[in-house]
N, C-alpha and C. Protein backbone atom coordinates (compact mmCIF):
# COMPACT_ATOMS: atom_id res chain seq x y z
N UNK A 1 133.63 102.44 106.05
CA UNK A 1 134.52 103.56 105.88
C UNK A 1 133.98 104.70 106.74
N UNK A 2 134.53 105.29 107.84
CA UNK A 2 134.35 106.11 108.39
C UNK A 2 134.10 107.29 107.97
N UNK A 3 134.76 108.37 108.59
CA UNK A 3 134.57 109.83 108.73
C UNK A 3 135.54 109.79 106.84
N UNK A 4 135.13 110.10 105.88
CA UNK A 4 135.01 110.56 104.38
C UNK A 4 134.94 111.79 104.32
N UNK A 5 135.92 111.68 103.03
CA UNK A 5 136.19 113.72 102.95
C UNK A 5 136.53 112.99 101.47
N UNK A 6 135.62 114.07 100.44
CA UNK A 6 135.96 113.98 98.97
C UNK A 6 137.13 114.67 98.80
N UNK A 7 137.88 114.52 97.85
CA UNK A 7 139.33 115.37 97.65
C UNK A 7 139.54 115.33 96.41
N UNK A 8 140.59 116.20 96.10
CA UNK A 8 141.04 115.51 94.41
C UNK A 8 142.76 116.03 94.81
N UNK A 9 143.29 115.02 93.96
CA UNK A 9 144.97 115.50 93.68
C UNK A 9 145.51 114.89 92.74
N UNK A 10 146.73 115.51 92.48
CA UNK A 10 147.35 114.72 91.64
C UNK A 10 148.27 113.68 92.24
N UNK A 11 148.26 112.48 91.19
CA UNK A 11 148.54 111.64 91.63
C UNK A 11 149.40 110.63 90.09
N UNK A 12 150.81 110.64 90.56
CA UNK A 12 151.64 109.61 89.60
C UNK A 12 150.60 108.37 89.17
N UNK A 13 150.59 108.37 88.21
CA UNK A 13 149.46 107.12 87.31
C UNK A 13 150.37 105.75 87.61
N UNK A 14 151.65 105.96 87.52
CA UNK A 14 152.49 104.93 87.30
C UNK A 14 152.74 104.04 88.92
N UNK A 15 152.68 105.28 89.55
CA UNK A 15 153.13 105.44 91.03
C UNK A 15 151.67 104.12 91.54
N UNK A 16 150.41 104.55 91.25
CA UNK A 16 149.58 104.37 91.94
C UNK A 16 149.46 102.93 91.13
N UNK A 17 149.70 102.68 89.90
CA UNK A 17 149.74 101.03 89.71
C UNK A 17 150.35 100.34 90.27
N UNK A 18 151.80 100.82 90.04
CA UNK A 18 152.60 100.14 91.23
C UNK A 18 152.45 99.31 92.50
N UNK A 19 151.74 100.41 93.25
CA UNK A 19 151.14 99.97 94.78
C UNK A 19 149.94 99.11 94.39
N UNK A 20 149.08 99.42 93.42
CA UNK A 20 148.23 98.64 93.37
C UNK A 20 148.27 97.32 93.49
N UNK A 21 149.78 96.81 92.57
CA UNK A 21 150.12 95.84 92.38
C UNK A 21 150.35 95.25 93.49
N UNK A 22 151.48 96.00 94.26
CA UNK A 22 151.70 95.28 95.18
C UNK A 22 151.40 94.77 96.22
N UNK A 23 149.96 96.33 96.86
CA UNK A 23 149.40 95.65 97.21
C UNK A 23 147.67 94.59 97.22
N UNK A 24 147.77 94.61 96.14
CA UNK A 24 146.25 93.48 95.46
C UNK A 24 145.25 94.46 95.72
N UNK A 25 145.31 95.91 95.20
CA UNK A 25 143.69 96.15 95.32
C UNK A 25 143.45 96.94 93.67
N UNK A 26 142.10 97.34 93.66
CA UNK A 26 141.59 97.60 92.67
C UNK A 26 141.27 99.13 92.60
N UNK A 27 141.68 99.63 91.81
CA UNK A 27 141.01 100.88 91.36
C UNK A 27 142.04 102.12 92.58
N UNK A 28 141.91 103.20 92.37
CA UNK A 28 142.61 104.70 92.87
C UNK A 28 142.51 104.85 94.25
N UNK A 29 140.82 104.72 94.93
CA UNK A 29 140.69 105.27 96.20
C UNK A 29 141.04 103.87 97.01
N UNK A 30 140.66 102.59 96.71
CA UNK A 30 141.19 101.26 97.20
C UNK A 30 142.46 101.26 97.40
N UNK A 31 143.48 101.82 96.50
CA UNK A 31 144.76 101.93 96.54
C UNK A 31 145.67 102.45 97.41
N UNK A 32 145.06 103.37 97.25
CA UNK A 32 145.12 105.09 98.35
C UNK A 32 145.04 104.61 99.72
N UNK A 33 143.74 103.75 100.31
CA UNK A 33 143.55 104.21 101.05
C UNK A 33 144.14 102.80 102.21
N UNK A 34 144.55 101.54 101.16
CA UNK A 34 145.54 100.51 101.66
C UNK A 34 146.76 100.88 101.78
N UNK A 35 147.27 101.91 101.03
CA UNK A 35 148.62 102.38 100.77
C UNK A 35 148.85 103.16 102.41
N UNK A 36 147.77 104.34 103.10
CA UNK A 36 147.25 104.97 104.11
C UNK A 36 147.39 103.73 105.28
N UNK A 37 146.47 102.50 105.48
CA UNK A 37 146.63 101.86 106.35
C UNK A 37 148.07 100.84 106.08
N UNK A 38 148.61 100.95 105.53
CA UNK A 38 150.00 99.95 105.44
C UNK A 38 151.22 100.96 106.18
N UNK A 39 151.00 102.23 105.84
CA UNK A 39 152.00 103.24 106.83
C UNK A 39 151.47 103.22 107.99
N UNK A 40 150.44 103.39 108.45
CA UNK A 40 149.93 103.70 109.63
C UNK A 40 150.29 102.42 110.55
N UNK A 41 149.89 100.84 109.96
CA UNK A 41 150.87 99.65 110.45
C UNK A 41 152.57 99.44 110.91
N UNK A 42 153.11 100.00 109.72
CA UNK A 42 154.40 100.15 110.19
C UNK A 42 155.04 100.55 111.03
N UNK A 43 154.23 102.32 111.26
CA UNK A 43 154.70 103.40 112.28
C UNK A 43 154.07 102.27 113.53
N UNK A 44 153.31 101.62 113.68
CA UNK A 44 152.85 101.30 114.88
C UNK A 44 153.82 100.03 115.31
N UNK A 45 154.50 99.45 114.34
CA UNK A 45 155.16 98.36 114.49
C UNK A 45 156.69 98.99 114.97
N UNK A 46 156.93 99.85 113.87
CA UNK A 46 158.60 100.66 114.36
C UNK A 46 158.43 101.07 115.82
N UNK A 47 157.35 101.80 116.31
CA UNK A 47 156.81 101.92 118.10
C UNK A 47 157.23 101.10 118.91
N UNK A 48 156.47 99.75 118.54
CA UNK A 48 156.42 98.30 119.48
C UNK A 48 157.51 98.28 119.63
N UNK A 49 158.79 97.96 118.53
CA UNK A 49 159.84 97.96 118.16
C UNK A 49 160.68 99.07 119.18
N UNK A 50 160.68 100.06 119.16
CA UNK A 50 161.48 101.10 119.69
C UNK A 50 160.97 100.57 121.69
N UNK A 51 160.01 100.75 121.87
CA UNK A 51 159.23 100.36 123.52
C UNK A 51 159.99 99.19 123.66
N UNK A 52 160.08 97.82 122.82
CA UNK A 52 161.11 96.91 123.28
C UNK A 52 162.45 96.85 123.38
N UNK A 53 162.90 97.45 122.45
CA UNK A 53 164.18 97.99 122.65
C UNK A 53 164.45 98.56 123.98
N UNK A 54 163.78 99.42 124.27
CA UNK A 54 164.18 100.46 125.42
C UNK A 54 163.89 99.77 126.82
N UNK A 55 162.93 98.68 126.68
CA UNK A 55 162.99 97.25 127.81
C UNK A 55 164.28 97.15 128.11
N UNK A 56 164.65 96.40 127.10
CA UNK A 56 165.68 95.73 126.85
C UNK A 56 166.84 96.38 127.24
N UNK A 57 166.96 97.92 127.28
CA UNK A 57 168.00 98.61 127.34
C UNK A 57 168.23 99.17 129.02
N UNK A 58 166.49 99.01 129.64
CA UNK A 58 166.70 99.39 130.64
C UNK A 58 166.89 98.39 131.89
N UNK A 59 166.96 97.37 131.17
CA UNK A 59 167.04 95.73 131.91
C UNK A 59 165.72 94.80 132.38
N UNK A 60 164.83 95.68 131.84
CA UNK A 60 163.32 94.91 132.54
C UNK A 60 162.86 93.19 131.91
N UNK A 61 163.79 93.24 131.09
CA UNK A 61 163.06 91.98 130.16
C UNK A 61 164.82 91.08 130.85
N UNK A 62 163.67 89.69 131.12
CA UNK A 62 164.65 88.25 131.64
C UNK A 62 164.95 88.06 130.51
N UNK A 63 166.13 86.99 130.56
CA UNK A 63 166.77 85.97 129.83
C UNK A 63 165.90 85.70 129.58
N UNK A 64 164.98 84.54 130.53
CA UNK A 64 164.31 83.50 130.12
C UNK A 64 163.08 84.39 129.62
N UNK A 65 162.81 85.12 128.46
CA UNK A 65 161.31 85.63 128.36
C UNK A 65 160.82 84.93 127.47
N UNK A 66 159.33 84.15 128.00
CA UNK A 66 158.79 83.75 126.98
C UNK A 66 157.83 84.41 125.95
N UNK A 67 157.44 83.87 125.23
CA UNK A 67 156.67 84.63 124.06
C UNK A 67 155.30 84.94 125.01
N UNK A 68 154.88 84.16 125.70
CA UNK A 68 153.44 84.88 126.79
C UNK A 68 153.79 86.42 127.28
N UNK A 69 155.18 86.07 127.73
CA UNK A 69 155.43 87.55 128.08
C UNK A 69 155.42 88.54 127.20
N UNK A 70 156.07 88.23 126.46
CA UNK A 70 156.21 89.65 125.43
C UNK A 70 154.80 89.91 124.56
N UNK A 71 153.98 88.67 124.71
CA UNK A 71 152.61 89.17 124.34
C UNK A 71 151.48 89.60 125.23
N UNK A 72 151.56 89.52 126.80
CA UNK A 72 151.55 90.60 127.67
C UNK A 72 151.68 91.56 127.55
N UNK A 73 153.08 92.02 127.19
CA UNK A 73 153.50 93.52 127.65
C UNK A 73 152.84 94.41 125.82
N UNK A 74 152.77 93.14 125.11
CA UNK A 74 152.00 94.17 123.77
C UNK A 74 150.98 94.37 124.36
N UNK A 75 150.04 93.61 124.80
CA UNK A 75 148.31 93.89 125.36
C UNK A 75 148.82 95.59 125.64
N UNK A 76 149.67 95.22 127.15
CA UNK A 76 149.87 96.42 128.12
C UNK A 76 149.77 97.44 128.01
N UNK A 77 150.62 97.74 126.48
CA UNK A 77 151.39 98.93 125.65
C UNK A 77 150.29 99.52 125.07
N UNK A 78 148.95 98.36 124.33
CA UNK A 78 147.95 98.89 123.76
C UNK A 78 146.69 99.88 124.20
């Protein structure tokens, strides 16, 4: 765990089981801080998502694209 900063807040009891549940971890700051990297995944995926689109829109991507390619142009993007 990196750069750590103690905090306190309030926080829905119900809210934070929830996620717990869903996503398999244990205890408040475990919760928290999977809940933190599961947005931060998404936004990076809706990105990829939007950059291919706009390929796609500007004509750069073939018919024939294979999956090498488009896992190229992720490297690229990164």
């Amino acid at each position: 765990m990196g750069n750590v900063k103690r905090t306190s807040m309030f926080l829905d009891r119900d809210l934070v089981e929830e996620a717990a549940e869903a996503l398999g971890t244990k205890g408040v700051t475990e919760t928290v801080h999977a809940a933190m990297r599961s947005a931060v995944e998404r936004e990076k995926h809706v990105a990829a998502q939007r950059r291919l689109i706009d390929r796609i829109k500007r004509g750069e991507l073939a018919p024939n694209l294979t999956l090498e390619d488009v896992l190229r142009m992720r490297n690229e993007d990164e």
